[in-house]
Protein backbone atom coordinates (compact mmCIF):
# COMPACT_ATOMS: atom_id res chain seq x y z
CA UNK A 1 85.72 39.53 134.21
CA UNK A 2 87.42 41.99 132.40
CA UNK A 3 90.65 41.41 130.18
CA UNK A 4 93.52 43.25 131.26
CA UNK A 5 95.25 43.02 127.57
CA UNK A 6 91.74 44.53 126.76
CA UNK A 7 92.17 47.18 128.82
CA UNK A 8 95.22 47.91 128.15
CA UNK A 9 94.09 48.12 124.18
CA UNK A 10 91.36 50.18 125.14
CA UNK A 11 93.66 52.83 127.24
CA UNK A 12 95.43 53.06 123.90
CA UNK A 13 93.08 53.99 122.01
CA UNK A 14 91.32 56.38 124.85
CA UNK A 15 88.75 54.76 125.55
CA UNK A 16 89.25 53.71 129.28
CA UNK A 17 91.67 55.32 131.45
CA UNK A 18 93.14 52.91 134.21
CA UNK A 19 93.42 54.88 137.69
CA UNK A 20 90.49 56.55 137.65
CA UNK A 21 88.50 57.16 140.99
CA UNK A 22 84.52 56.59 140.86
CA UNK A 23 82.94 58.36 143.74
CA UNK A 24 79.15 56.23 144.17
CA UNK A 25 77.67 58.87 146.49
CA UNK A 26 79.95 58.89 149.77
CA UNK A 27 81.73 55.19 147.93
CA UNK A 28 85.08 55.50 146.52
CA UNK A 29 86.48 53.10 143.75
CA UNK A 30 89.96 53.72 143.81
CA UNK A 31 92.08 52.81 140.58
CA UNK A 32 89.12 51.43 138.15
CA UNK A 33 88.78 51.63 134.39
CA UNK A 34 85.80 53.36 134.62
CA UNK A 35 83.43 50.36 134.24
CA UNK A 36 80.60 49.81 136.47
CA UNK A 37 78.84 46.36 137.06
CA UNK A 38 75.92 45.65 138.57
CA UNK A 39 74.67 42.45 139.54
CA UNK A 40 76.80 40.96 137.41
CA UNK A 41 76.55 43.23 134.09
CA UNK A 42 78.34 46.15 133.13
CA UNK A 43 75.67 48.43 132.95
CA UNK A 44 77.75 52.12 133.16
CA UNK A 45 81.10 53.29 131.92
CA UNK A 46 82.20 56.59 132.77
CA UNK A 47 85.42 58.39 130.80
CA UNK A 48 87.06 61.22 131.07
CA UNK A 49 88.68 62.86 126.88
CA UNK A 50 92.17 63.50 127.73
CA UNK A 51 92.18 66.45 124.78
CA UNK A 52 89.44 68.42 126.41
CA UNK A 53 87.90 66.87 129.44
CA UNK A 54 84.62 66.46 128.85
CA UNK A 55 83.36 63.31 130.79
CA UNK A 56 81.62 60.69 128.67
CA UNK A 57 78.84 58.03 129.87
CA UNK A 58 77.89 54.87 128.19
CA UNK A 59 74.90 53.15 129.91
CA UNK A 60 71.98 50.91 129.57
CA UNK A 61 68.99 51.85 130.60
CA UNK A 62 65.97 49.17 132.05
CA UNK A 63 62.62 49.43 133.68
CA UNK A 64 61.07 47.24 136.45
CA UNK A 65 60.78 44.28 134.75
CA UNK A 66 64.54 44.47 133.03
CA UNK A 67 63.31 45.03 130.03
CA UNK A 68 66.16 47.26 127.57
CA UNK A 69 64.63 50.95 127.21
CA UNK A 70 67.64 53.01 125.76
CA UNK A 71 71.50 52.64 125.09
CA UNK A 72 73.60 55.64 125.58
CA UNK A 73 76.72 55.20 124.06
CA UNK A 74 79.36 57.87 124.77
CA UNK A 75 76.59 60.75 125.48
CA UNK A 76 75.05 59.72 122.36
CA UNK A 77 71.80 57.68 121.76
CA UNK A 78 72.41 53.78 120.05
CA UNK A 79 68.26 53.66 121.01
CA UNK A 80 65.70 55.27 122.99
CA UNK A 81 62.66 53.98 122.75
CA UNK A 82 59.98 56.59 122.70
CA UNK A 83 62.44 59.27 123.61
CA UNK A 84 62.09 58.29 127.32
CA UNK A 85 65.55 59.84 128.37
CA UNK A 86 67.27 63.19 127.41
CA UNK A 87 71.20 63.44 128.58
CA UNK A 88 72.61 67.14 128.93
CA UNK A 89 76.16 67.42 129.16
CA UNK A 90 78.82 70.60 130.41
CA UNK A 91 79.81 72.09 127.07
CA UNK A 92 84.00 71.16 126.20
CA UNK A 93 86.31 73.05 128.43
CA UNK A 94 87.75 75.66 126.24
CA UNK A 95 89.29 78.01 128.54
CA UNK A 96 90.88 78.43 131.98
CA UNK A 97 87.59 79.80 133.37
CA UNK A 98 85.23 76.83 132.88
CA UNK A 99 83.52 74.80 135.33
CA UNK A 100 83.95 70.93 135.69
CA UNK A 101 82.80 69.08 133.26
CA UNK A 102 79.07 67.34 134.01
CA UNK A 103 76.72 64.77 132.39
CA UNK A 104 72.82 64.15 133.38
CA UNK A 105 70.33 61.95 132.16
CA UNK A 106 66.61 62.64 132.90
CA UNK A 107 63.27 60.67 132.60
CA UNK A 108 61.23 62.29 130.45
CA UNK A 109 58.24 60.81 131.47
CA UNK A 110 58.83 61.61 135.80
CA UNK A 111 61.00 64.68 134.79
CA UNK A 112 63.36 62.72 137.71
CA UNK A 113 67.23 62.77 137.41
CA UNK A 114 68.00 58.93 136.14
CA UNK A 115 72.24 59.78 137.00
CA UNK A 116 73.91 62.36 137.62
CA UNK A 117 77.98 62.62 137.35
CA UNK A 118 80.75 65.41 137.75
CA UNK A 119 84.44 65.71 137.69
CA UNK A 120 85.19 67.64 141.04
CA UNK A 121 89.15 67.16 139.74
CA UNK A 122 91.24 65.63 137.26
CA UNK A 123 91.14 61.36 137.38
CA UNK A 124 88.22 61.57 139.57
CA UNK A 125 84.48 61.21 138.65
CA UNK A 126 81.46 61.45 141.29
CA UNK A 127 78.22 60.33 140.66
CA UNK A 128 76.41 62.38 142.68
CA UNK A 129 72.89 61.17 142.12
CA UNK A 130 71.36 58.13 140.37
CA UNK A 131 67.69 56.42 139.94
CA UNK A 132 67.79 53.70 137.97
CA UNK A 133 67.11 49.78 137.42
CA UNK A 134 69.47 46.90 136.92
CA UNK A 135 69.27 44.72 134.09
CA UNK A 136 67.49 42.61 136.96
CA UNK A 137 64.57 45.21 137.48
CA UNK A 138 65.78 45.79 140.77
CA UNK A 139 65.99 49.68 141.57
CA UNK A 140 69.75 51.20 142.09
CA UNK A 141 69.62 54.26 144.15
CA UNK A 142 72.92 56.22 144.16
CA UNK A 143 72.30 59.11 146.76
CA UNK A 144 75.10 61.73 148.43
CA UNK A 145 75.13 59.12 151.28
CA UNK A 146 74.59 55.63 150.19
CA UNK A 147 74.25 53.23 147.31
CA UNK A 148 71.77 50.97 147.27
CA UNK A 149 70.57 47.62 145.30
CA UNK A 150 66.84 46.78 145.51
CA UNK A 151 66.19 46.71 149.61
CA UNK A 152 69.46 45.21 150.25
CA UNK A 153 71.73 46.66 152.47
CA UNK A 154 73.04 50.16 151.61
CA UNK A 155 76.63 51.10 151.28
CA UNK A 156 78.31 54.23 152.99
CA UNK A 157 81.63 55.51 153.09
CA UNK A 158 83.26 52.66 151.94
CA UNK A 159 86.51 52.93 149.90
CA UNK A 160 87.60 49.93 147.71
CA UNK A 161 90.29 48.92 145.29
CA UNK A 162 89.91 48.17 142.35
CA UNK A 163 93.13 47.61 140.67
CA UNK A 164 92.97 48.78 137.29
CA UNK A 165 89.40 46.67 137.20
CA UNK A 166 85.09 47.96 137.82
CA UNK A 167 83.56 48.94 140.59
CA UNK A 168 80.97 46.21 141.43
CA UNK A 169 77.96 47.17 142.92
CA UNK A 170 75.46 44.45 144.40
């Protein structure tokens, strides 16, 4: 569970910025702090710089048997073992006439999109696309019109609140 005094420090510093809306395919997370748990671990935090915009991801990255391949840490590698994953990101919004801001990670290995995320408008990230595993092994499949946890149920046009706290998925 997350502190709120933590949060709060966090926001301070700009690190987390409570209110923000997390669109999981057709999901919506209404007022989270950009943290995303899954089965039980935060595994993705998404943040948007409030001096130019860009949209940042932090995120752990597993295989099949939840085993710890790479650790993106605000679009930069912490590891990345054999240089599995490459993240591309929109280039900082320096004028009037740029497009919203965008980050992708790709297996290098498949060539396959491992997450995709945009910022359609201000306080609101989507993750439009997503192929990953949980720090369980069990796939997460983030499409334009579900979200999905291993072969459990799949989630679709669903809007929850979050007050100030993560979007939990599975």
């Amino acid at each position: 569970m997350i502190d709120p005094g933590k949060v709060a420090a966090a926001t301070d510093q700009g690190k987390l910025k409570p209110g923000l809306e997390l669109k999981l395919g057709t999901n919506s997370f209404r007022n989270t702090n950009g943290v995303i748990r899954i089965q039980g671990k935060e595994q993705i935090v998404l943040e948007i710089t409030p001096d130019d915009d860009r949209l940042l991801l932090t995120m752990d990255f597993y295989d099949e048997s939840g085993a710890h391949l790479a650790h993106l840490r605000r679009n930069a590698w912490a590891f990345n073992h054999q240089t599995r994953f490459a993240v591309t990101t929109s280039p900082a919004s320096l004028s009037l006439f740029s497009g919203p801001a965008w980050v992708k990670v790709s297996d290098q290995q498949s060539g396959e999109t491992v997450l995709e995320a945009t910022v359609p408008q201000s306080g609101t990230v989507h993750v439009v696309a997503g192929r990953f595993f949980s720090h369980q092994g069990l796939p997460v499949e983030i499409t334009s019109h579900y979200c999905r946890v291993g072969s459990g149920l799949a989630v679709f046009g669903e809007v929850f609140e979050a007050r100030g706290g993560t979007a939990v998925i599975g």
